[in-house]
N, C-alpha and C. Protein backbone atom coordinates (compact mmCIF):
# COMPACT_ATOMS: atom_id res chain seq x y z
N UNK A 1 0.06 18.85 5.23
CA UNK A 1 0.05 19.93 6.20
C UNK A 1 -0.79 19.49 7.40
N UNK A 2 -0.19 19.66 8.58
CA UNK A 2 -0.78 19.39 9.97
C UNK A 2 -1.94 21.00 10.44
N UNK A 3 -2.74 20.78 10.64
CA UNK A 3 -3.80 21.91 11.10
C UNK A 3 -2.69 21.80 12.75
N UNK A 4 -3.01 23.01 13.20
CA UNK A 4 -2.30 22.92 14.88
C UNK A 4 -3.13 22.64 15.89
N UNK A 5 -4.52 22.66 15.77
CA UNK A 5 -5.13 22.68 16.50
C UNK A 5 -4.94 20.74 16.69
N UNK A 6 -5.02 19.95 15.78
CA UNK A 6 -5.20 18.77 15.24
C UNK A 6 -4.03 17.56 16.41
N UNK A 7 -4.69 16.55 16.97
CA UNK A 7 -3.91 15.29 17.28
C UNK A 7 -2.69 15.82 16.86
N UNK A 8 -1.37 15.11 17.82
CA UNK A 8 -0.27 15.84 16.94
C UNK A 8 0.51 14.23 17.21
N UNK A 9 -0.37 13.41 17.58
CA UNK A 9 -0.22 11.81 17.03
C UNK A 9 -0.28 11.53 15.83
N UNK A 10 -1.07 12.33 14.87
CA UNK A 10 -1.51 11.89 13.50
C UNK A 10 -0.02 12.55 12.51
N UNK A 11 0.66 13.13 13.26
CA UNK A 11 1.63 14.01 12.55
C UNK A 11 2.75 12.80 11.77
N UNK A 12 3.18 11.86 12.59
CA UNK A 12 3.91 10.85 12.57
C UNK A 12 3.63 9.39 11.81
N UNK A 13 2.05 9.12 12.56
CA UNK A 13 1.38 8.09 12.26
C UNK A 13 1.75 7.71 10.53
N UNK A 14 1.43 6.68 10.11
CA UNK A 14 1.27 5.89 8.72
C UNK A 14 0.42 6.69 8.39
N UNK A 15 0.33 6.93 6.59
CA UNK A 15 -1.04 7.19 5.83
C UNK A 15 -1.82 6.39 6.22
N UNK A 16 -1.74 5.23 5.99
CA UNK A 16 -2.58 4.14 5.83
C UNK A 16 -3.59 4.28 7.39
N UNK A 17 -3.00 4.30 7.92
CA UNK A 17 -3.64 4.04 9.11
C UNK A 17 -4.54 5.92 9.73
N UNK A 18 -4.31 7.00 8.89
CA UNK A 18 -5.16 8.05 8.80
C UNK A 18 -3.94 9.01 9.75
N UNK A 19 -2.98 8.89 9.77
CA UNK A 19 -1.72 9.41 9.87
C UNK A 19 -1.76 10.84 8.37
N UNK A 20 -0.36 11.67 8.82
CA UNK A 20 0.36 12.20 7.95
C UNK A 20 1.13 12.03 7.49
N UNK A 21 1.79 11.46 8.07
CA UNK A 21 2.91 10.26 7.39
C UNK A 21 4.28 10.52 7.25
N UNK A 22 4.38 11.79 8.16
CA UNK A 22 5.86 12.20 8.50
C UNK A 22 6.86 11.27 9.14
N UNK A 23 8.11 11.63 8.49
CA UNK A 23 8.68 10.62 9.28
C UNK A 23 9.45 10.88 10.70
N UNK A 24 9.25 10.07 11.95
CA UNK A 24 9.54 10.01 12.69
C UNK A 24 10.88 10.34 13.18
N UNK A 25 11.56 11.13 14.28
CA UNK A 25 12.74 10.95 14.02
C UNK A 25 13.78 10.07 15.25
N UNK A 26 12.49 9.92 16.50
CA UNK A 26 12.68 8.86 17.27
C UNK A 26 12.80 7.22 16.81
N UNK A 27 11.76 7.00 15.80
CA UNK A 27 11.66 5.88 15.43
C UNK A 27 12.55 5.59 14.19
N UNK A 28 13.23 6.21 13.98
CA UNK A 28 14.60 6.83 13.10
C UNK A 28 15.62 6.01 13.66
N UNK A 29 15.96 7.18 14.69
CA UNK A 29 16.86 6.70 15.48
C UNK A 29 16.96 5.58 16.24
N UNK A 30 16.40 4.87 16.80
CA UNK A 30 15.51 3.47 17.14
C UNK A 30 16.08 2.43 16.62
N UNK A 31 15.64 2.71 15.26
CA UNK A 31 15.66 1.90 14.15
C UNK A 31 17.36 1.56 13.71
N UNK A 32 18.20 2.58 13.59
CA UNK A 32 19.37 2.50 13.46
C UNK A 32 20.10 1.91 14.12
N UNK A 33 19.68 2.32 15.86
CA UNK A 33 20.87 1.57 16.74
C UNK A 33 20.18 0.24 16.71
N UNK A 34 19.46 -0.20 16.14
CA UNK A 34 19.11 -1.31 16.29
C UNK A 34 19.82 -2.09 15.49
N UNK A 35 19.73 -1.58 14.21
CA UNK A 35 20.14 -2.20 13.00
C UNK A 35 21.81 -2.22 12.98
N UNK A 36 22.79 -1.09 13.83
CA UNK A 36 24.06 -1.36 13.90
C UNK A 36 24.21 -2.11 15.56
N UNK A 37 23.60 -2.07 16.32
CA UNK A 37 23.77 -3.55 17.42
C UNK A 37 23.91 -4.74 16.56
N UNK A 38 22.51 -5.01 15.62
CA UNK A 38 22.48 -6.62 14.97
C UNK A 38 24.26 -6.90 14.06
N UNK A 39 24.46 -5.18 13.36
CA UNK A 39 25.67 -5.70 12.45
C UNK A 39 27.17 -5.72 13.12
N UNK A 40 27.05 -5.29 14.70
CA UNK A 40 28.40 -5.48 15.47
C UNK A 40 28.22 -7.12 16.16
N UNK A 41 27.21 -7.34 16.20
CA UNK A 41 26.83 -8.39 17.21
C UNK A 41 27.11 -9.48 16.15
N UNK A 42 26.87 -9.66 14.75
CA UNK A 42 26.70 -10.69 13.78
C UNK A 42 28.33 -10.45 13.87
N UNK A 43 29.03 -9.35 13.17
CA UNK A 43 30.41 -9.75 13.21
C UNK A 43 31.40 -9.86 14.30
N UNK A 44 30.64 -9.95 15.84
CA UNK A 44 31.57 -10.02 16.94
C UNK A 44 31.74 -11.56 16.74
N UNK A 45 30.95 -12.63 16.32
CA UNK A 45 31.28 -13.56 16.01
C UNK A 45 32.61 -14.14 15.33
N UNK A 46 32.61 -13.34 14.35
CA UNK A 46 33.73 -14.16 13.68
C UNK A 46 34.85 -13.34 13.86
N UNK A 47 34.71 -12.16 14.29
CA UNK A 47 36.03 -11.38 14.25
C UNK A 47 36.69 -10.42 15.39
N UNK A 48 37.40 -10.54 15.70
CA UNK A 48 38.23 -10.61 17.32
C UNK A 48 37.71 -8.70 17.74
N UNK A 49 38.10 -7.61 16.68
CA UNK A 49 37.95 -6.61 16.67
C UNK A 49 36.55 -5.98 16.97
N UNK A 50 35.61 -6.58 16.67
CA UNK A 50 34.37 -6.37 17.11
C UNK A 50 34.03 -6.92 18.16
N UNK A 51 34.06 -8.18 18.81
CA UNK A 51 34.20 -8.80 19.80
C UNK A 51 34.57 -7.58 20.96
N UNK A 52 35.83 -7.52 20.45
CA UNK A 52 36.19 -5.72 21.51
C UNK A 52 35.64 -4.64 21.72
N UNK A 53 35.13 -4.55 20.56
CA UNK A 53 34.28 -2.96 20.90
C UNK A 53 32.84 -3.69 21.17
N UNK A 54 32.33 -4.31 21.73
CA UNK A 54 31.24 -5.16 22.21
C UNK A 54 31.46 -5.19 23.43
N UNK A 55 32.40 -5.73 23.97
CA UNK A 55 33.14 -6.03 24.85
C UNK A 55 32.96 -4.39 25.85
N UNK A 56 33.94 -3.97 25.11
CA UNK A 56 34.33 -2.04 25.46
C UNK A 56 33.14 -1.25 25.93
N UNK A 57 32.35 -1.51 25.10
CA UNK A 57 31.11 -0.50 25.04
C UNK A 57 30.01 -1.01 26.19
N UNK A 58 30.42 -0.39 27.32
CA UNK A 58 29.61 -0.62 28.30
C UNK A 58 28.59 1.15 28.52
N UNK A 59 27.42 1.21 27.91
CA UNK A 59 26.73 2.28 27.93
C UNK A 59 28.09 3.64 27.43
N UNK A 60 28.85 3.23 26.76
CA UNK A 60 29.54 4.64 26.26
C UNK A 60 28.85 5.09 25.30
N UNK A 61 28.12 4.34 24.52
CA UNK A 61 27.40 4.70 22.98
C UNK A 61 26.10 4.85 23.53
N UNK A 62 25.46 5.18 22.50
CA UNK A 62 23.89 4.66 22.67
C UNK A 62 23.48 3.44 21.93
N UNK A 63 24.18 2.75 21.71
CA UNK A 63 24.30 1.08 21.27
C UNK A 63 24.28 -0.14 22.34
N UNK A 64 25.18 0.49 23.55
CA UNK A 64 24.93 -0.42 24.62
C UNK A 64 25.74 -1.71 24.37
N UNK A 65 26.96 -1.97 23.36
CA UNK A 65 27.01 -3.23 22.75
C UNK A 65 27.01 -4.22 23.85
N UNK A 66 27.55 -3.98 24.64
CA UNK A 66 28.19 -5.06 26.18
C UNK A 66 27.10 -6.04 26.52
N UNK A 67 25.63 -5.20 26.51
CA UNK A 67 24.48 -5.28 27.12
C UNK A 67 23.42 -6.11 26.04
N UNK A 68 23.58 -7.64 25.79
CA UNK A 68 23.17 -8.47 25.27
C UNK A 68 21.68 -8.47 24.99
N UNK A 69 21.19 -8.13 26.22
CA UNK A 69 19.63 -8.03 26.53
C UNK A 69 18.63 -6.56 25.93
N UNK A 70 19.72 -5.39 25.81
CA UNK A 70 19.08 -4.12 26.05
C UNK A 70 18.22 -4.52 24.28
N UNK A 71 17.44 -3.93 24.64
CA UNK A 71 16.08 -3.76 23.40
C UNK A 71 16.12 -1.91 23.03
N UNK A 72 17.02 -1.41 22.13
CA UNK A 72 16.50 -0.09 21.86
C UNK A 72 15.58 0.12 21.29
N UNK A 73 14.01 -0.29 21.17
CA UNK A 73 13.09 -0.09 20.85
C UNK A 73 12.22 0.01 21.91
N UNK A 74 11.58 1.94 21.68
CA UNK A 74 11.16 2.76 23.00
C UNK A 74 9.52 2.28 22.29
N UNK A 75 8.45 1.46 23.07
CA UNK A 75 7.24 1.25 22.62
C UNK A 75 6.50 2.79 23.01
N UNK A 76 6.87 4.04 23.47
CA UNK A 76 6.18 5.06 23.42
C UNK A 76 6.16 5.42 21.81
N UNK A 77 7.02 5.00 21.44
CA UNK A 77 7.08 5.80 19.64
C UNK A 77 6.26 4.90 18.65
N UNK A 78 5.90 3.77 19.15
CA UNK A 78 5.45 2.58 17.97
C UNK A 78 4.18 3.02 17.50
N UNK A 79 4.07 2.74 16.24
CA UNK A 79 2.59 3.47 15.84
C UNK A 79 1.46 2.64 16.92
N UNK A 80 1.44 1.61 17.18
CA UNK A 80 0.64 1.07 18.26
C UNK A 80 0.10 1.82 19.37
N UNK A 81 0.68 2.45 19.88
CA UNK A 81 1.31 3.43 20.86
C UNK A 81 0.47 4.65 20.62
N UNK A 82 0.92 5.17 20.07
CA UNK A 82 0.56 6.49 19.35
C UNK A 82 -1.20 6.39 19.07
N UNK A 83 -1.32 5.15 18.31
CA UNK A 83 -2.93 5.04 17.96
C UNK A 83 -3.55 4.93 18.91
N UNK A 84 -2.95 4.28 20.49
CA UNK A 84 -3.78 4.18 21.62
C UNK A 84 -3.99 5.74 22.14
N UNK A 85 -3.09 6.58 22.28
CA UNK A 85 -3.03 7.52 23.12
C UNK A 85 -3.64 8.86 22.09
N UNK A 86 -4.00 8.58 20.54
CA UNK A 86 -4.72 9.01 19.78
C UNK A 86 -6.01 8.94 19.98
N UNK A 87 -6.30 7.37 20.14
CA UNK A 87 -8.09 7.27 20.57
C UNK A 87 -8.41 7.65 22.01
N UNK A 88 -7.63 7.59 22.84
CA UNK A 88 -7.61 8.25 24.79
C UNK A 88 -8.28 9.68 24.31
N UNK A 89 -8.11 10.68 23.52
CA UNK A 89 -8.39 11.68 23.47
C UNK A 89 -10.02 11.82 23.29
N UNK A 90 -10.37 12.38 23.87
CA UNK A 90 -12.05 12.86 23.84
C UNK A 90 -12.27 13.14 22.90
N UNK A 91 -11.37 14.66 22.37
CA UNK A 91 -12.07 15.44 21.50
C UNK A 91 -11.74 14.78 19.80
N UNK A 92 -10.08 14.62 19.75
CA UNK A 92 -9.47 13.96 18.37
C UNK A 92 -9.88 13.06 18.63
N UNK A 93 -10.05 11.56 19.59
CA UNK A 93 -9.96 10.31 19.14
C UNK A 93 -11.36 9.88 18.48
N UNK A 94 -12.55 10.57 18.80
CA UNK A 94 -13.16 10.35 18.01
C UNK A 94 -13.62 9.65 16.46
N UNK A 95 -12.53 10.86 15.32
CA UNK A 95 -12.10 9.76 14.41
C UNK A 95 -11.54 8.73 14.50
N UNK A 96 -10.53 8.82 15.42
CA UNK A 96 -9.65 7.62 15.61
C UNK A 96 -10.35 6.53 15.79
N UNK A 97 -11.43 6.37 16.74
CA UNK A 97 -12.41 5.14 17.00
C UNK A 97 -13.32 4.92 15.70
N UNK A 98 -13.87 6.10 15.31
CA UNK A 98 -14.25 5.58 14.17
C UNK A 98 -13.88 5.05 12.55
N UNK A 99 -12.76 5.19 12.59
CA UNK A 99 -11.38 4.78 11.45
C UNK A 99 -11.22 3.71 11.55
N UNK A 100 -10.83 3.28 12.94
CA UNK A 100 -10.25 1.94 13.30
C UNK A 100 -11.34 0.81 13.56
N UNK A 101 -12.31 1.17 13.54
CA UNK A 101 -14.04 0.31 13.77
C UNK A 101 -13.54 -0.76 12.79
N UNK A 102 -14.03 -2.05 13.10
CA UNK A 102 -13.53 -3.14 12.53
C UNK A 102 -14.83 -3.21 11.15
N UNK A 103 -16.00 -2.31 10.57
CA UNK A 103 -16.38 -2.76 9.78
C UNK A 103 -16.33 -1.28 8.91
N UNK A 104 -15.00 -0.62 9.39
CA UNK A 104 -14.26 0.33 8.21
C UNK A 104 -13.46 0.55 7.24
N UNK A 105 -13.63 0.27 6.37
CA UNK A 105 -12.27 0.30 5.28
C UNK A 105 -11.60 1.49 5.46
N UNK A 106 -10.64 1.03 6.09
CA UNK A 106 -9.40 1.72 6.30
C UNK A 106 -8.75 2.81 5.74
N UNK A 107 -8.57 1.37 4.23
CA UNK A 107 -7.55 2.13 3.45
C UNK A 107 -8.23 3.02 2.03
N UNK A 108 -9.95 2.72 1.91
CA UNK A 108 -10.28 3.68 1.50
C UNK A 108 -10.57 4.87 2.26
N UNK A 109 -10.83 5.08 3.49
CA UNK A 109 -11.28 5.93 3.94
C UNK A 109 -9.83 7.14 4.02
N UNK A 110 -8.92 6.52 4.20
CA UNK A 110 -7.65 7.15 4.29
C UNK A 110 -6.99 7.63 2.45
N UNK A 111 -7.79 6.83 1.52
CA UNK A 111 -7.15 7.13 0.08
C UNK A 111 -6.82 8.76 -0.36
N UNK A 112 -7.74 9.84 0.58
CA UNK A 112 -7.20 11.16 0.24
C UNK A 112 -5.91 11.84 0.64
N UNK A 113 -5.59 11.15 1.38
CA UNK A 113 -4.02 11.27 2.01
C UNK A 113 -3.11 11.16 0.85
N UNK A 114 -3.33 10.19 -0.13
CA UNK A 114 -2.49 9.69 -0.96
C UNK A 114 -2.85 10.99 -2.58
N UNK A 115 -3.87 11.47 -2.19
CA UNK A 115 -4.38 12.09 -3.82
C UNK A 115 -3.69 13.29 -3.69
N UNK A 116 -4.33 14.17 -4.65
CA UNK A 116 -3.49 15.08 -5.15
C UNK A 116 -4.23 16.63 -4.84
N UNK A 117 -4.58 16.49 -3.39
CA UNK A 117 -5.02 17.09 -2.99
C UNK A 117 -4.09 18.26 -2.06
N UNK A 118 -4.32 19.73 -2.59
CA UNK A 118 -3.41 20.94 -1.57
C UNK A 118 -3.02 20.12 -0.28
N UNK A 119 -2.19 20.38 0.48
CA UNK A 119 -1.43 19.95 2.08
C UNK A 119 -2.49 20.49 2.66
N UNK A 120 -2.70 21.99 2.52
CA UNK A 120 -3.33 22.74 3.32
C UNK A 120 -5.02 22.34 3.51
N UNK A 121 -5.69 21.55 2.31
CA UNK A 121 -6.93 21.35 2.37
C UNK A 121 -6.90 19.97 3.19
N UNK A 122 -5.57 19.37 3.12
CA UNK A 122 -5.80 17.74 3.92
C UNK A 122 -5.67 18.73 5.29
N UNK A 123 -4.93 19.37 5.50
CA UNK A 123 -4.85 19.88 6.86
C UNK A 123 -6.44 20.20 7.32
N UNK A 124 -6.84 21.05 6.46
CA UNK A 124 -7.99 21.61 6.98
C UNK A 124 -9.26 19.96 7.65
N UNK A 125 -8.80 18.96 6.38
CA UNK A 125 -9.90 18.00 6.65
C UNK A 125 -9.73 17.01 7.78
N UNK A 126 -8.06 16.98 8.38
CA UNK A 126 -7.75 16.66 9.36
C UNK A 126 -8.11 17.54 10.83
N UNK A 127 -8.41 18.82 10.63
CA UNK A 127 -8.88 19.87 11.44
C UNK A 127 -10.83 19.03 11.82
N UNK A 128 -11.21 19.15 10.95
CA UNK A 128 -12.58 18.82 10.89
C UNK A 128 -12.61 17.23 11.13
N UNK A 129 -11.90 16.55 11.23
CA UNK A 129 -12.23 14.87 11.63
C UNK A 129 -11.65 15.12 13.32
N UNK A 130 -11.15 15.89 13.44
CA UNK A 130 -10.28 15.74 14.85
C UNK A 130 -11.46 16.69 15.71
N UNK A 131 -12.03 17.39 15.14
CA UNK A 131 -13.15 18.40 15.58
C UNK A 131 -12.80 19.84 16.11
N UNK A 132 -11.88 19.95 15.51
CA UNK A 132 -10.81 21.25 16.48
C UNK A 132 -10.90 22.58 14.82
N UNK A 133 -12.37 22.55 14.16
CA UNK A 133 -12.73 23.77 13.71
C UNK A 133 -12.97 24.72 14.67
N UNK A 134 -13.08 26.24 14.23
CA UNK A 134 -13.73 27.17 15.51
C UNK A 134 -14.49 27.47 15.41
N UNK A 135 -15.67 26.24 15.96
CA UNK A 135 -16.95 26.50 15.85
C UNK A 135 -16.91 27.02 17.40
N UNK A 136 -18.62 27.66 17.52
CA UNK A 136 -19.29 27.84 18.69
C UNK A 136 -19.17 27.20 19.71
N UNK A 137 -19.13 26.02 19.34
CA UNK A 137 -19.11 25.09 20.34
C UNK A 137 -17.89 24.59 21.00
N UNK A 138 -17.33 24.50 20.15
CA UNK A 138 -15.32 24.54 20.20
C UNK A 138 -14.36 25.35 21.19
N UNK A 139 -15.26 26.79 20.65
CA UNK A 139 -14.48 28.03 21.31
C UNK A 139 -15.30 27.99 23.01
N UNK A 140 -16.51 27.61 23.24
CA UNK A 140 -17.21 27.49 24.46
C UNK A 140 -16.41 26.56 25.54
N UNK A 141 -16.28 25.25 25.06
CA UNK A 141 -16.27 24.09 25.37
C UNK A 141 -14.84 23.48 25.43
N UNK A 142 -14.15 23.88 24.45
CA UNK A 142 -12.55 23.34 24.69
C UNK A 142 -11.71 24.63 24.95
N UNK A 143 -12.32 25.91 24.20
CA UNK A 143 -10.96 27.24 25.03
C UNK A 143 -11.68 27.46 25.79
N UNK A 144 -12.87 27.04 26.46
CA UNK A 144 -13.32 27.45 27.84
C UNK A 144 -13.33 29.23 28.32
N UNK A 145 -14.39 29.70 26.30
CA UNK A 145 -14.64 30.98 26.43
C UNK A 145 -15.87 31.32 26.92
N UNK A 146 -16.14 31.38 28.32
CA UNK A 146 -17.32 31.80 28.49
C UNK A 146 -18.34 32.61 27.99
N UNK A 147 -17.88 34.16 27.27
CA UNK A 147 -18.99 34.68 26.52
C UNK A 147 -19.28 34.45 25.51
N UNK A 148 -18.90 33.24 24.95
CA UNK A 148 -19.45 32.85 23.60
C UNK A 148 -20.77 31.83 24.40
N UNK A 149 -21.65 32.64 23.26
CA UNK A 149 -22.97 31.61 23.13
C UNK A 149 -23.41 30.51 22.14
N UNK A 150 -23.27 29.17 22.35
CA UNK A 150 -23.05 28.28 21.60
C UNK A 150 -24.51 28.00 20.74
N UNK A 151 -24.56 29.04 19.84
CA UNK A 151 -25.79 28.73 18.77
C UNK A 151 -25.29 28.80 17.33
N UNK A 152 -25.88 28.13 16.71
CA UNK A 152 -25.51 27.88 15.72
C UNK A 152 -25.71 29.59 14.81
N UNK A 153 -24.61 30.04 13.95
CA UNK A 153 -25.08 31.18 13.30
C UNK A 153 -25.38 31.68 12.26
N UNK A 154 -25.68 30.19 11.58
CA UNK A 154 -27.04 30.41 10.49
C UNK A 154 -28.30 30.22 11.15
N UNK A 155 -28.81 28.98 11.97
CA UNK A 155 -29.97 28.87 12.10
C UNK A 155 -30.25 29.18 13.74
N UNK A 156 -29.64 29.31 14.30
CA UNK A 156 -29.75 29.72 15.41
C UNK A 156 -29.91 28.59 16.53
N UNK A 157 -30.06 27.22 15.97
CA UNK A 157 -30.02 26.42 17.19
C UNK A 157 -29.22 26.06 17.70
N UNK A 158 -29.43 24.92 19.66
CA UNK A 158 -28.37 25.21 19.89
C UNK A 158 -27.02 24.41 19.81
N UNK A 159 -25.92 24.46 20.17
CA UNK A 159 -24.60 23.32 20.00
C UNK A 159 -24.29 23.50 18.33
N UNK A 160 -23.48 24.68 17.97
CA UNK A 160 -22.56 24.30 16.56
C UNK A 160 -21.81 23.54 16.83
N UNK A 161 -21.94 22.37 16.49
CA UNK A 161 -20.59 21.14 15.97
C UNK A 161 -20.25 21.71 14.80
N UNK A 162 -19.18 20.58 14.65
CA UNK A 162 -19.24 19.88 13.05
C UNK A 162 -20.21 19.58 12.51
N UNK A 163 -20.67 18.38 13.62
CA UNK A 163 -21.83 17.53 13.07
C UNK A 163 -22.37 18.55 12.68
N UNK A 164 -23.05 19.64 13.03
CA UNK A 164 -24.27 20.36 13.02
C UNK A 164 -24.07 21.12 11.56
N UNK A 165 -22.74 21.21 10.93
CA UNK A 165 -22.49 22.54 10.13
C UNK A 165 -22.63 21.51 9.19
N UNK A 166 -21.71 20.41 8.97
CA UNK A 166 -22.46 19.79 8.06
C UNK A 166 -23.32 18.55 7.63
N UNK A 167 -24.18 18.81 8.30
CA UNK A 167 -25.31 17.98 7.81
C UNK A 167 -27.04 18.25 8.71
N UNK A 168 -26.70 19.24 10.14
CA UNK A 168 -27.58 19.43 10.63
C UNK A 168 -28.27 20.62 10.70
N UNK A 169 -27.82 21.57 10.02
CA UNK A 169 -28.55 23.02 10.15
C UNK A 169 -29.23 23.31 9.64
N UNK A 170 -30.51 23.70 9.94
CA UNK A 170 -31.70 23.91 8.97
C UNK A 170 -31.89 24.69 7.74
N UNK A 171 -31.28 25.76 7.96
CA UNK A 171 -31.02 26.84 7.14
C UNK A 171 -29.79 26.58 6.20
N UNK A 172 -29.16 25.79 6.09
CA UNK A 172 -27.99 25.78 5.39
C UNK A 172 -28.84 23.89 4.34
N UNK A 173 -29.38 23.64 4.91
CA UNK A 173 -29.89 21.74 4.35
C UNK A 173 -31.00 22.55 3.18
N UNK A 174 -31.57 23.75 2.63
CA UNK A 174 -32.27 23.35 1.74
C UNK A 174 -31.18 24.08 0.49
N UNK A 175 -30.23 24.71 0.16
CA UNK A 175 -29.06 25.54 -0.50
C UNK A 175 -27.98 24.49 -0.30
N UNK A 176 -27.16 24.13 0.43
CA UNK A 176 -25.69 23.61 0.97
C UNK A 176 -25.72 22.54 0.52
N UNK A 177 -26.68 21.44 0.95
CA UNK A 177 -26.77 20.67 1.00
C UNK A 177 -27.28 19.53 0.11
N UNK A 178 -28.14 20.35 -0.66
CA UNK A 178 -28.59 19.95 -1.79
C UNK A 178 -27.41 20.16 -3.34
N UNK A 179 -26.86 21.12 -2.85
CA UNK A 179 -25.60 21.35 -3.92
C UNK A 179 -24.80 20.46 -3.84
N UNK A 180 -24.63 19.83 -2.42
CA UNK A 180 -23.37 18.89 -2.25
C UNK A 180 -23.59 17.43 -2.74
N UNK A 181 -25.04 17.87 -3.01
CA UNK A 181 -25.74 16.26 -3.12
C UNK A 181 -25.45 16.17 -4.43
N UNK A 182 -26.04 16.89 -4.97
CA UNK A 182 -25.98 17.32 -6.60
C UNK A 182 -24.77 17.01 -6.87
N UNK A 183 -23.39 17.59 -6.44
CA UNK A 183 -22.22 17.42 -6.96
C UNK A 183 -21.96 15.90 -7.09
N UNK A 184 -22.09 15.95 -5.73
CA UNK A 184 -21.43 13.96 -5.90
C UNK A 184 -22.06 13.27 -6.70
N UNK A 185 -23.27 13.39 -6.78
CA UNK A 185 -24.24 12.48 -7.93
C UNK A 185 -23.87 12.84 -9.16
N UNK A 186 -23.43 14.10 -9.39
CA UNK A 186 -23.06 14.68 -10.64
C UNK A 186 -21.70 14.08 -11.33
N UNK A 187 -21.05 13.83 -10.45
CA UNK A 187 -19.65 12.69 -10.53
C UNK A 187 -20.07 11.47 -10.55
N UNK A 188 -20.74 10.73 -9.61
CA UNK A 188 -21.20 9.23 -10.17
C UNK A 188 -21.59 9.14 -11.31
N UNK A 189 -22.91 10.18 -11.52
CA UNK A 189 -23.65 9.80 -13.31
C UNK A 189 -22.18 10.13 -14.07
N UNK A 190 -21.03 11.06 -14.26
CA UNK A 190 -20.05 10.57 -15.10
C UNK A 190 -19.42 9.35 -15.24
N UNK A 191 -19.58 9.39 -14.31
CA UNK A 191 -18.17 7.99 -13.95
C UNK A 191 -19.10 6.43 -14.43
N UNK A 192 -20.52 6.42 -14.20
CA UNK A 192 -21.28 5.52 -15.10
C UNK A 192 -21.59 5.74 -15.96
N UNK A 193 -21.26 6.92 -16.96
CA UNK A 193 -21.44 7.14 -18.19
C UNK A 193 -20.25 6.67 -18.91
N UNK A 194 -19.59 7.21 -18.38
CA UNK A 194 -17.98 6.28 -18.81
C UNK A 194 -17.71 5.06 -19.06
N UNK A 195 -18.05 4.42 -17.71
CA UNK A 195 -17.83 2.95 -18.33
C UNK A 195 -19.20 2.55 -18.75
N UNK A 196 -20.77 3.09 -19.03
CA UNK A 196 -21.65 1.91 -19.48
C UNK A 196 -21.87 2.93 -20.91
């Protein structure tokens, strides 16, 4: 599940690469006339009938056969593409730069994509890496709501991020935070009880 607020680059993108992993339907189509150019073009060779409709097909199709040179592959759709104009973004590319950091594992950092986790909770965690929760700061700063006052509304300081909700708020770090700590450690000591 795509959050709406969320990159709507990531909608398309590879898992692997911190995508959703939908499939494309430009790069679909792309892909096809490509793949029936190569199989008219291989048998215009040997056989007179294809030769003709090669021949024939001057921009009548969207194959282009006539047109030896044409490349139907649009580089706006290439995940290449997409990942650039993913990280251009201020507010989403954020993760994006930090995903793609050359001393990130990738493909663990991306492994929840693949688990067996609700759509709706990957959505939500794609909401929160892209930064497009509705925090204080969010609703101030990107819907450009002026009467919101950007304090945090547990502890009252100022700029609610993300950052701030989880891991910087005073009032939420001696309860929240300590639970969250607890949990994960509470899963490691299993998981080394298991195997030692």
């Amino acid at each position: 599940m795509h959050h709406p607020n969320s990159a709507i680059e990531r909608i398309s993108l590879p898992i692997d690469v911190g995508g959703v992993g939908i499939l494309d339907i430009h790069r679909l189509h792309q892909s096809q006339i490509k793949a029936l150019r190569q199989y008219f073009h291989e048998k215009s060779t040997n056989h007179a009938l294809f030769r003709a409709v090669c021949q024939a097909d001057t921009k009548s199709t969207p194959l282009k056969l006539s047109d030896i040179e044409y490349d139907p592959e649009d580089n706006r759709f290439s995940t290449q593409s997409q990942i650039q104009r993913w990280k251009q973004k201020e507010l989403h590319g954020s993760h994006a730069h930090h995903l793609l950091h050359e001393n990130t594992d990738t493909e663990a950092s991306n492994l929840y994509l693949r688990g067996t986790l609700f759509a709706e909770t990957v959505g939500f965690i794609g909401a929160i890496q892209d930064r497009v929760m509705n925090t204080r700061n969010y609703q101030k700063y990107i819907l450009k709501n002026k009467n919101i006052v950007d304090k945090c509304r547990r502890c009252g300081s100022p700029n609610e991020t993300i950052e701030h909700i989880i891991c910087g708020c005073e009032t939420l770090a001696p309860m929240d935070y300590t639970q969250r700590h607890n949990n994960v450690a509470r899963i490691i000591h299993q998981q080394l009880a298991k195997n030692f």
